[in-house]
C-alpha atoms as a PDB file:
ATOM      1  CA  UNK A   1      -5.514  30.317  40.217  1.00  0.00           C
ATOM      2  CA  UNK A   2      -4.660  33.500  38.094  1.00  0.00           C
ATOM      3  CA  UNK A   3      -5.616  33.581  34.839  1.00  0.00           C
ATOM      4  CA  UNK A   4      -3.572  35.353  31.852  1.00  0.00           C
ATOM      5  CA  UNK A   5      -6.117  35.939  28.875  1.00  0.00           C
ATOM      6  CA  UNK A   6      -4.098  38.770  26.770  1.00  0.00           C
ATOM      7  CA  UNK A   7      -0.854  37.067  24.280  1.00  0.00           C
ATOM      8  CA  UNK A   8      -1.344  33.526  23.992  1.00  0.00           C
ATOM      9  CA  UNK A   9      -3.706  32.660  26.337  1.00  0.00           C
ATOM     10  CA  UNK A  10      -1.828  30.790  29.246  1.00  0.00           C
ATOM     11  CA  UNK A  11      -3.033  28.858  32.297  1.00  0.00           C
ATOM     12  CA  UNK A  12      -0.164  29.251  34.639  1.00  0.00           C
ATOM     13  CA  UNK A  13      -0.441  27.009  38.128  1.00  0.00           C
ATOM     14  CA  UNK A  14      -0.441  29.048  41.213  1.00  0.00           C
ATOM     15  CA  UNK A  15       1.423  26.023  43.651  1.00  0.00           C
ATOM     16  CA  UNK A  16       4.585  24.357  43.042  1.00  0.00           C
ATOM     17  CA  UNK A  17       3.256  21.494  42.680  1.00  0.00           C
ATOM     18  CA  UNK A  18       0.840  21.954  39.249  1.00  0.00           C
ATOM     19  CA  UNK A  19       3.081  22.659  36.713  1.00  0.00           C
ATOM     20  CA  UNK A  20       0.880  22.102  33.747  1.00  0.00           C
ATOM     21  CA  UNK A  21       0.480  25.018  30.913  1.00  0.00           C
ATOM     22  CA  UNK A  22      -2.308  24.663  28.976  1.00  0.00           C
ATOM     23  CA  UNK A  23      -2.478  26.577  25.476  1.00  0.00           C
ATOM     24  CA  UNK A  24      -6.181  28.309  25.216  1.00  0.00           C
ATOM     25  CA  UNK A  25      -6.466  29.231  21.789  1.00  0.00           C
ATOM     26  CA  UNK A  26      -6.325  26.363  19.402  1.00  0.00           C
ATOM     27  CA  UNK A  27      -5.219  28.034  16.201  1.00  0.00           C
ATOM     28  CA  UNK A  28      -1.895  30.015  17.383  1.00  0.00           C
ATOM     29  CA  UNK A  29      -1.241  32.323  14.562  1.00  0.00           C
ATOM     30  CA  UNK A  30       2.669  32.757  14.295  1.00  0.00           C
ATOM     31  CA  UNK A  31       3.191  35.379  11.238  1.00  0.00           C
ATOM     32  CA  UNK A  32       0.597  36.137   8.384  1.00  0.00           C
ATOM     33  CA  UNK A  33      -0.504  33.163   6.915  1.00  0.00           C
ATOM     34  CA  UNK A  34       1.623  30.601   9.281  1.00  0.00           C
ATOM     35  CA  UNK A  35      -0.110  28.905  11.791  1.00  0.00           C
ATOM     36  CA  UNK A  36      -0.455  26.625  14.060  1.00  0.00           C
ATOM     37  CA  UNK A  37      -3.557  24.084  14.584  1.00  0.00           C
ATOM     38  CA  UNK A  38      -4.378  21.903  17.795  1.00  0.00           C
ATOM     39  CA  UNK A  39      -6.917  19.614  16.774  1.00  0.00           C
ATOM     40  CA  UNK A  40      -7.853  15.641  18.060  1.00  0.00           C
ATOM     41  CA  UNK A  41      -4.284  15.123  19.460  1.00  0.00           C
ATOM     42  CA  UNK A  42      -2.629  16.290  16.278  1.00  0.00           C
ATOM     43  CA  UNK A  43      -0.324  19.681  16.196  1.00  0.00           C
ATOM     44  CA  UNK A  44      -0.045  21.103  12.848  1.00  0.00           C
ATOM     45  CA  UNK A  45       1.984  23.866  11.336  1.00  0.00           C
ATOM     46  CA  UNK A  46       0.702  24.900   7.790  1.00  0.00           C
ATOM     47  CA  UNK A  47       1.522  27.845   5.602  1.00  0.00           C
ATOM     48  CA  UNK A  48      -2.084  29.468   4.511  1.00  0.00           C
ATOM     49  CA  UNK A  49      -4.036  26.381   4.902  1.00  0.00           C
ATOM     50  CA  UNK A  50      -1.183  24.128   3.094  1.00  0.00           C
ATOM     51  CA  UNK A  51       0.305  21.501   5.568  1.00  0.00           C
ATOM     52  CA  UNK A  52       4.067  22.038   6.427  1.00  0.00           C
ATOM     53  CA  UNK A  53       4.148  19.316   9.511  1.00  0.00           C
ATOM     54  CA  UNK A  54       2.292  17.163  11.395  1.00  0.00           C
ATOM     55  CA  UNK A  55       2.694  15.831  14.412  1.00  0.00           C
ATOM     56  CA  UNK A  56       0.167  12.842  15.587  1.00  0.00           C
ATOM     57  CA  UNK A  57      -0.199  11.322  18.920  1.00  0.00           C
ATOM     58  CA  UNK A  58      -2.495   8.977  20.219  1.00  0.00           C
ATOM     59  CA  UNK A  59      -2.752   5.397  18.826  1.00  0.00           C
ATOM     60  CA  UNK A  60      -1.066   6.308  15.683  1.00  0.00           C
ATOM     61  CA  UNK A  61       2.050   8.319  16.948  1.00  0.00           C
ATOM     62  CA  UNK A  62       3.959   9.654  13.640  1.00  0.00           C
ATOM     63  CA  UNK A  63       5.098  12.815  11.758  1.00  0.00           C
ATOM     64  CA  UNK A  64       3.606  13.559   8.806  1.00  0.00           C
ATOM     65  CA  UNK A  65       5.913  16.046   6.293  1.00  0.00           C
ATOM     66  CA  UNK A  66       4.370  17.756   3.279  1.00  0.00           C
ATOM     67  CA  UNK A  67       1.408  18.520   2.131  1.00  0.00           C
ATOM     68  CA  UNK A  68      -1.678  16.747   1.015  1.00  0.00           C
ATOM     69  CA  UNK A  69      -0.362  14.318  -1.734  1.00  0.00           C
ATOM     70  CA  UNK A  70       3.200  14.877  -1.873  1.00  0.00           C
ATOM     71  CA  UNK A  71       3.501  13.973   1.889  1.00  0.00           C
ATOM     72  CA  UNK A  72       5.329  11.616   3.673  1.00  0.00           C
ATOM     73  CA  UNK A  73       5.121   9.600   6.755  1.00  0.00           C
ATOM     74  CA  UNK A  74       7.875   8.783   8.855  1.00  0.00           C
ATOM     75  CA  UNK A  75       8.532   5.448  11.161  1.00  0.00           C
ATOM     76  CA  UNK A  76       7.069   5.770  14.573  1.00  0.00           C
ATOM     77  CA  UNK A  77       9.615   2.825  15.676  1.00  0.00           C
ATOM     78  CA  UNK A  78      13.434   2.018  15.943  1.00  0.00           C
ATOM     79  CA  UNK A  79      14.857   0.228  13.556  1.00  0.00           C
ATOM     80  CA  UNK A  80      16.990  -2.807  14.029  1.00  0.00           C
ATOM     81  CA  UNK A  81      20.516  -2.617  13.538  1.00  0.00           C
ATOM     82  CA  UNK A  82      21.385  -2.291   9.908  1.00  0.00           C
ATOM     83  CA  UNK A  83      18.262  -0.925   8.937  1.00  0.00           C
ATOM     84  CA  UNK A  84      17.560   1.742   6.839  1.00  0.00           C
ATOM     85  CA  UNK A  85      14.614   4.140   5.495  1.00  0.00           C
ATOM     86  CA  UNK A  86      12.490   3.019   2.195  1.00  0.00           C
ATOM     87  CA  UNK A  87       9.433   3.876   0.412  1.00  0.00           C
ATOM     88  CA  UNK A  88       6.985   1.001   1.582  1.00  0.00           C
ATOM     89  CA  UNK A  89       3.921   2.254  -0.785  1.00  0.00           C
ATOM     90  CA  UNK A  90       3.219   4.447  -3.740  1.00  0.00           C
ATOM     91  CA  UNK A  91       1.389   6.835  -0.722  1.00  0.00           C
ATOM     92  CA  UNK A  92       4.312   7.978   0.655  1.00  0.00           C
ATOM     93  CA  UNK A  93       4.877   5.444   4.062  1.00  0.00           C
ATOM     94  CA  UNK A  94       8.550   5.651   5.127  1.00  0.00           C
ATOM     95  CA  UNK A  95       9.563   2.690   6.897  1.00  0.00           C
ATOM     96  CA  UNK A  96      12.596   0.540   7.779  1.00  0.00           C
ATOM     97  CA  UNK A  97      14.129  -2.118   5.844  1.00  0.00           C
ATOM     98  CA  UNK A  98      17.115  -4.242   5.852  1.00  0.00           C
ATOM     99  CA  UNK A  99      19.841  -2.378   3.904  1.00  0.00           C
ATOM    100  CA  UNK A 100      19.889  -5.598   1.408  1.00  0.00           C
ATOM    101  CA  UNK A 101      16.438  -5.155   0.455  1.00  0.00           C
ATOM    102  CA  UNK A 102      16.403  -2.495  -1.856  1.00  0.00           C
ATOM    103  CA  UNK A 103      14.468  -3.434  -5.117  1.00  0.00           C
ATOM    104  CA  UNK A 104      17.725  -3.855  -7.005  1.00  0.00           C
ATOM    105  CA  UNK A 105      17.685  -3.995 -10.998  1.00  0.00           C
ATOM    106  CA  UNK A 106      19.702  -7.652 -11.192  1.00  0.00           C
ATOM    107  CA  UNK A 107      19.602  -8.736 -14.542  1.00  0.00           C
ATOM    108  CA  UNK A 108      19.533  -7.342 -18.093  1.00  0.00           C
ATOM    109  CA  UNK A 109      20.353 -10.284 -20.933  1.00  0.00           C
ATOM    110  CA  UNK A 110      20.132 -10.403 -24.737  1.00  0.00           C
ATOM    111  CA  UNK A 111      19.688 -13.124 -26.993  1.00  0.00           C
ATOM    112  CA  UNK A 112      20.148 -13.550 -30.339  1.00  0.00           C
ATOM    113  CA  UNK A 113      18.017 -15.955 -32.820  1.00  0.00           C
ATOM    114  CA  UNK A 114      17.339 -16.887 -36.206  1.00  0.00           C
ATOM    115  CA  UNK A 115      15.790 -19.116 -38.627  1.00  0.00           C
ATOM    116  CA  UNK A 116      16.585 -20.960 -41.622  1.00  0.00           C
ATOM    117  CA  UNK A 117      14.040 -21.917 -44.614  1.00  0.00           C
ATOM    118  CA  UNK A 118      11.913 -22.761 -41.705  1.00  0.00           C
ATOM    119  CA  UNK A 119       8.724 -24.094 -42.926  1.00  0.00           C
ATOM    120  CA  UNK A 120       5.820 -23.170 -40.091  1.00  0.00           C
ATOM    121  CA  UNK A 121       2.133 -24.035 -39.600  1.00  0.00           C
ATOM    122  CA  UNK A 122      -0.368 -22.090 -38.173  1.00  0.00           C
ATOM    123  CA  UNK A 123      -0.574 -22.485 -34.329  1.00  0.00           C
ATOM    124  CA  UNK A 124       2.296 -24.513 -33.835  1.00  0.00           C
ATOM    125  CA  UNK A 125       5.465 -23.438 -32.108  1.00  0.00           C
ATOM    126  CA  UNK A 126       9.311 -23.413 -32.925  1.00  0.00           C
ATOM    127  CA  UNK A 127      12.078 -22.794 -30.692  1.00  0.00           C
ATOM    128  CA  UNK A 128      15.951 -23.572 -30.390  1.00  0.00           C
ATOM    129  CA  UNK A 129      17.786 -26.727 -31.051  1.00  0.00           C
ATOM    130  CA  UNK A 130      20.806 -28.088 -29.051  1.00  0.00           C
ATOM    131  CA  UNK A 131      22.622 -26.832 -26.316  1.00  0.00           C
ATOM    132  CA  UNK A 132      22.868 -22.704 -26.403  1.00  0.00           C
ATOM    133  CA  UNK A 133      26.416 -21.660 -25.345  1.00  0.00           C
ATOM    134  CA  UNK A 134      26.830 -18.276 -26.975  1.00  0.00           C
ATOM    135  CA  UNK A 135      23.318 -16.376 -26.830  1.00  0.00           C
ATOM    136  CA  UNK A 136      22.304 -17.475 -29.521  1.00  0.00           C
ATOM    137  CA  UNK A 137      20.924 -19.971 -31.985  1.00  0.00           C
ATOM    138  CA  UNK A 138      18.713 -21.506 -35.035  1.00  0.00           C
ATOM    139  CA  UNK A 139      14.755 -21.444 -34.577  1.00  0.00           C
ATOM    140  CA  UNK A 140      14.127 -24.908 -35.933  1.00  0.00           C
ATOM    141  CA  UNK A 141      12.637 -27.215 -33.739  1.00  0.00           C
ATOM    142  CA  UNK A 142       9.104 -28.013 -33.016  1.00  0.00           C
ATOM    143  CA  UNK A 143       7.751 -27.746 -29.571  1.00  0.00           C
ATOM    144  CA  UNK A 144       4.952 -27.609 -27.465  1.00  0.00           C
ATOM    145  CA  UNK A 145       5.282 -25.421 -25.119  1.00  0.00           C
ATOM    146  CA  UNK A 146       2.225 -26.028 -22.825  1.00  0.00           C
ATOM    147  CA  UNK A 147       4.145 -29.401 -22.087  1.00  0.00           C
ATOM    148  CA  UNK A 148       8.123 -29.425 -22.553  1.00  0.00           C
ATOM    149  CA  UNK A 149       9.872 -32.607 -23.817  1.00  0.00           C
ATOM    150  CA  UNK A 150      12.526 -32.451 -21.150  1.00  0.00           C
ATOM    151  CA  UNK A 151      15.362 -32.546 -21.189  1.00  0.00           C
ATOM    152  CA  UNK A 152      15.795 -31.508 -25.653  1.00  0.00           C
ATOM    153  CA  UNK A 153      13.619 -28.750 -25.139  1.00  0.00           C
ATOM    154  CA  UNK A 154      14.974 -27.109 -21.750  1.00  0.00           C
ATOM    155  CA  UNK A 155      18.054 -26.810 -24.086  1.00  0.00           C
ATOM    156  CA  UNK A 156      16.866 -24.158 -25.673  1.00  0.00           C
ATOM    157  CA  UNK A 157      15.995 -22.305 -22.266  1.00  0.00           C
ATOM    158  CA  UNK A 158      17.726 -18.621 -21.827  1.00  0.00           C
ATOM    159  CA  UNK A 159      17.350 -18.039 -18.492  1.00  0.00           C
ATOM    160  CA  UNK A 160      17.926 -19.553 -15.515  1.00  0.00           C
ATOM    161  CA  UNK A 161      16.530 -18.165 -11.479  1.00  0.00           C
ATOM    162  CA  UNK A 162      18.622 -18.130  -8.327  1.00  0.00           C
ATOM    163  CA  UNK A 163      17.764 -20.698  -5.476  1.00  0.00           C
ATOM    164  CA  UNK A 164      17.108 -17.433  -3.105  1.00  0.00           C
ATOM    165  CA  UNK A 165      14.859 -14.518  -2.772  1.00  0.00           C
ATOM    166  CA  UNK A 166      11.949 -13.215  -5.013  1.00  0.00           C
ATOM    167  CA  UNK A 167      12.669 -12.282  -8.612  1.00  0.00           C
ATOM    168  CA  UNK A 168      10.000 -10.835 -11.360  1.00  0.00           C
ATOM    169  CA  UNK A 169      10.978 -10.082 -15.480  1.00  0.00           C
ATOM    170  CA  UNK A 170      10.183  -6.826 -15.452  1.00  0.00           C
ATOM    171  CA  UNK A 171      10.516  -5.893 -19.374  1.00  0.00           C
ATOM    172  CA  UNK A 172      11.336  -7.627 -22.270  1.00  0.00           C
ATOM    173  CA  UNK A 173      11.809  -5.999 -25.966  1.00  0.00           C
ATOM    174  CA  UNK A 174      12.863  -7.826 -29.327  1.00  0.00           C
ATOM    175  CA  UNK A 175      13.790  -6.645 -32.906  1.00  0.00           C
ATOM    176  CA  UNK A 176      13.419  -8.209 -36.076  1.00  0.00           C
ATOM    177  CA  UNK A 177      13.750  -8.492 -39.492  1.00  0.00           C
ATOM    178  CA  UNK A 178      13.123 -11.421 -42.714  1.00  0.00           C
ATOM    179  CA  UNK A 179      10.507 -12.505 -44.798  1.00  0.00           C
ATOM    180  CA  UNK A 180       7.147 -10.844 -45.314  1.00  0.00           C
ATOM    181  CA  UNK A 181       5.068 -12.206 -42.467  1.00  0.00           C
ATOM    182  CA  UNK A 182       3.353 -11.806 -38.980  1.00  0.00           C
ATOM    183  CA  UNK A 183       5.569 -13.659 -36.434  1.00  0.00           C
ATOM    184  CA  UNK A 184       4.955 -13.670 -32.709  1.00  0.00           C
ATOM    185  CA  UNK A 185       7.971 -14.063 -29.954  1.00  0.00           C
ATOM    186  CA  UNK A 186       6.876 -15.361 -26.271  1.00  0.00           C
ATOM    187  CA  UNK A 187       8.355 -16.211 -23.358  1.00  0.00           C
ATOM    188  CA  UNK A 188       7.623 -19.589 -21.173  1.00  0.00           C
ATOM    189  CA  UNK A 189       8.432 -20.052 -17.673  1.00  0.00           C
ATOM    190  CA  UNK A 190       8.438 -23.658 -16.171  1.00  0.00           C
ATOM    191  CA  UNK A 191      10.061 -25.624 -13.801  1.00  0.00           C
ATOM    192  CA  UNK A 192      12.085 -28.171 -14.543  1.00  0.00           C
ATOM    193  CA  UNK A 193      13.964 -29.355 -11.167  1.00  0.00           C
ATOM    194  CA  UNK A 194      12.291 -32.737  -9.987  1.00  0.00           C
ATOM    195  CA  UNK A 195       9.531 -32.786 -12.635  1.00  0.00           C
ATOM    196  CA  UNK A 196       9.527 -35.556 -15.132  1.00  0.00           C
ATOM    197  CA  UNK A 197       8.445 -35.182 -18.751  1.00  0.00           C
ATOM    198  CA  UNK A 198       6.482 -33.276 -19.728  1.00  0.00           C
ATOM    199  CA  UNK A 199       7.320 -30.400 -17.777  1.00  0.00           C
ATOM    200  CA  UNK A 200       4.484 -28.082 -18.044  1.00  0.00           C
ATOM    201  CA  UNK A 201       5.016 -24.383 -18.938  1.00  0.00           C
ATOM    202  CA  UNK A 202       3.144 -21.099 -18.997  1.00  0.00           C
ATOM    203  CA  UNK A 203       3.701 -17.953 -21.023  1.00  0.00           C
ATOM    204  CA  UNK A 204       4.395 -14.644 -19.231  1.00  0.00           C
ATOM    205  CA  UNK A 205       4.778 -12.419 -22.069  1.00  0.00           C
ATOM    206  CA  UNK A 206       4.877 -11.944 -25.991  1.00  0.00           C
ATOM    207  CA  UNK A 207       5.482  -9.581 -28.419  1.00  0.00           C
ATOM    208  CA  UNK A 208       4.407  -9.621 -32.066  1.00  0.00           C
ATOM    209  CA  UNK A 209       6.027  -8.106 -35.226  1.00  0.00           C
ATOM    210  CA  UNK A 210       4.595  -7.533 -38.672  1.00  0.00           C
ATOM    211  CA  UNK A 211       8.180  -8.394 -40.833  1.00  0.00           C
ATOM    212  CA  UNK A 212       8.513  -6.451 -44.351  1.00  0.00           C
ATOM    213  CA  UNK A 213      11.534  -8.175 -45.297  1.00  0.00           C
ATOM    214  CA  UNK A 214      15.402  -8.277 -44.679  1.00  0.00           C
ATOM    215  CA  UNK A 215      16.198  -4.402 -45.651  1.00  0.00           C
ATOM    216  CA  UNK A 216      13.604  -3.120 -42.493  1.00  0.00           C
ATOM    217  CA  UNK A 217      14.122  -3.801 -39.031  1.00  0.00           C
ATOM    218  CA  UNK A 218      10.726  -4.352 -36.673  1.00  0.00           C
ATOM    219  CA  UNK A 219      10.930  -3.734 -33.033  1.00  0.00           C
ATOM    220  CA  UNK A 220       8.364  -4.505 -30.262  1.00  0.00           C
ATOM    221  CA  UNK A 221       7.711  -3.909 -26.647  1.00  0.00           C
ATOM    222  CA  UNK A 222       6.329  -6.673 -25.082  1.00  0.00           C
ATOM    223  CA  UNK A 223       3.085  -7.259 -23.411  1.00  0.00           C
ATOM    224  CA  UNK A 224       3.286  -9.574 -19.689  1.00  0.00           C
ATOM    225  CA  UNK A 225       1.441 -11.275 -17.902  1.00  0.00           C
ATOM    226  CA  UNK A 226      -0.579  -9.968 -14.308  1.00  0.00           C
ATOM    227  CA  UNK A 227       2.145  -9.586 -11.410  1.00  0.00           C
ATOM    228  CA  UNK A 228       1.758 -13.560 -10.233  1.00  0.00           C
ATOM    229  CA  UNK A 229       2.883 -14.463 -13.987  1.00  0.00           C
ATOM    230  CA  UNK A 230       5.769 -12.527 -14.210  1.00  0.00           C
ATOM    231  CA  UNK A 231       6.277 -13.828 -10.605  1.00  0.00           C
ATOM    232  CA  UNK A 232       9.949 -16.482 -11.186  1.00  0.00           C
ATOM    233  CA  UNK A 233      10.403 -19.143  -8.256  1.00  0.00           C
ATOM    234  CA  UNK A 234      13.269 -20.650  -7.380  1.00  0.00           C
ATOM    235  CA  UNK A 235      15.391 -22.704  -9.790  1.00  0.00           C
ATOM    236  CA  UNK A 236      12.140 -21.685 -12.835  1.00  0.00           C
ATOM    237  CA  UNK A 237      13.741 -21.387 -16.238  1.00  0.00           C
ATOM    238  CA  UNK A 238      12.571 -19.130 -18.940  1.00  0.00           C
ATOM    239  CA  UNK A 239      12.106 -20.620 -22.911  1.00  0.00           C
ATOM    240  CA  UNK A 240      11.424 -18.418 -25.969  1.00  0.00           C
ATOM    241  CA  UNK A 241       9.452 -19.759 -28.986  1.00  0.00           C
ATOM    242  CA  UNK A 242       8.335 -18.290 -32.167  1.00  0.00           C
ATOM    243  CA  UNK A 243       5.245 -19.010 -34.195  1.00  0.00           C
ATOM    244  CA  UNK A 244       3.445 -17.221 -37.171  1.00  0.00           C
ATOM    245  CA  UNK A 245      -0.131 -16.281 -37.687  1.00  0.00           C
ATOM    246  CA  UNK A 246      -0.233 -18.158 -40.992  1.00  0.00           C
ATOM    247  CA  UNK A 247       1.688 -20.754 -42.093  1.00  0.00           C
ATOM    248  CA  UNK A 248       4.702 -19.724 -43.893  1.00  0.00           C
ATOM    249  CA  UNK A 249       6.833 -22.058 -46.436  1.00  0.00           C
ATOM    250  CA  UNK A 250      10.320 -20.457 -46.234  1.00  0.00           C
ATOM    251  CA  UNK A 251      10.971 -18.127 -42.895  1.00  0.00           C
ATOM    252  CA  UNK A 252      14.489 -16.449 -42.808  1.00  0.00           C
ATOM    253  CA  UNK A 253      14.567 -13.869 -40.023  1.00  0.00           C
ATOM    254  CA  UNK A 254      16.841 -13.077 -37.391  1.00  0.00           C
ATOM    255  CA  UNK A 255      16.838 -10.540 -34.458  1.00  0.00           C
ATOM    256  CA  UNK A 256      17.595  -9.862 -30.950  1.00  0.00           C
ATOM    257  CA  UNK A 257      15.010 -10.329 -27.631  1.00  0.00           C
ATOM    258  CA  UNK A 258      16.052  -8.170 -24.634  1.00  0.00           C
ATOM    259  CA  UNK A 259      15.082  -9.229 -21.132  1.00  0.00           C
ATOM    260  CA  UNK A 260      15.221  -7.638 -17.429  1.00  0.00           C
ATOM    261  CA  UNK A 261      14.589  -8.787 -14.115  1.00  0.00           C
ATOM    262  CA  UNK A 262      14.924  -7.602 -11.143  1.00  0.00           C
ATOM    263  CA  UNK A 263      15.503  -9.079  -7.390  1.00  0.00           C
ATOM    264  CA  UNK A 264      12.467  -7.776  -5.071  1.00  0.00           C
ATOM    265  CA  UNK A 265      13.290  -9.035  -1.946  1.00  0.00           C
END
């Protein structure tokens, strides 16, 4: 067998019947800084050291684009009809997904409340009375919230979640004004269907505002729960209550809470 060792470095067969070309020199320099690297059954082409593509065999099989941290890998499979390409991770996997199953913003609802020479104690909670057919209504009733008096308190719910798919409140903000005090919003999720009373619920969020009167509006972003909290299974209804840090003789304030969610899968 003749061997070539000027250029590149070829081993060229000398019978018909070996046809294999075997590249010699690992690191095949191309112009200047580009090159290209054979390494552990990886070919890569980088521009002075900085990754442009990789292509991996072995058990792996994919191509990598990019370089180190703002890469991203691509499928190493078909897809299924309808399919199409999504970030799977924050690391920059590309896979396939159905074309339905996009992460889609679903939801963004307002709700207005207020109160009415409501007379609170510390600890206790307050929340809508009667049924709520306009987004909005009068803080006045007394509830626990750890265990719902269903069905009069579930009237004051503001939300609620589809039979199907996987849901999560993603951000809720609220702004208020009224008399001089520390007041404290929160949102309860529970679930209702099939339950008898009490129904118990859990808060998922809350967001607190120091009022200094009528003239001056407060706003607040909302602190939630882990992800599991903010989590909302099928047919789960949300409930907002207010309560103070102190107890307050005569509360007059009104505002507006502001809720997203969004469908996951």
């Amino acid at each position: 067998m003749a061997n070539l060792t000027k250029g590149f470095g070829f081993n060229v067969a000398t019978t018909d019947s070996d046809t294999n070309t075997n590249v010699a020199n690992a690191n095949l320099t191309l112009d200047g800084d580009h090159n290209t690297d054979v390494d552990a059954n990886t070919l890569t082409f980088d521009d002075a050291g900085t990754n442009i593509l990789q292509i991996v065999g072995g058990s792996t099989d994919s191509i990598v684009i990019g370089s180190n941290g703002d890469d991203y890998t691509m499928p190493n499979t078909q897809p299924s009809s309808g399919q199409v390409m999504k970030a799977s991770d924050g690391s920059g996997t590309i896979d396939w997904a159905n074309e339905t199953d996009t992460n889609t913003f679903i939801l963004s609802e307002s709700f207005r409340f207020s109160t009415n020479n409501l007379e609170t104690d510390t600890g206790l909670y307050y929340t809508f009375q009667g049924e709520q057919t306009t987004k909005g209504g009068l803080i006045n009733a007394q509830v626990d919230p750890t265990a719902f008096d269903s069905p009069t308190s579930l009237r004051a719910m503001i939300y609620i979640r589809p039979t199907s798919g996987t849901y999560n409140l993603n951000q809720v903000q609220s702004i208020m004004s009224g008399t001089t005090s520390d007041v404290t919003l929160s949102l309860w999720k529970a679930s209702p269907c099939g339950a008898e009373d009490p129904v118990e619920g859990t808060m998922i969020g809350s967001g607190a505002h120091s009022l200094e009167g009528s003239a001056k509006n407060v706003c607040a972003n909302w602190t939630l729960g882990d992800a599991s909290d903010v989590q909302l299974a099928a047919t789960q209804v949300l409930i907002m209550t207010l309560h103070t840090t102190d107890a307050v003789a005569d509360l007059d304030c009104r505002g507006q809470v502001t809720f997203e969610i969004n469908k996951t899968t």
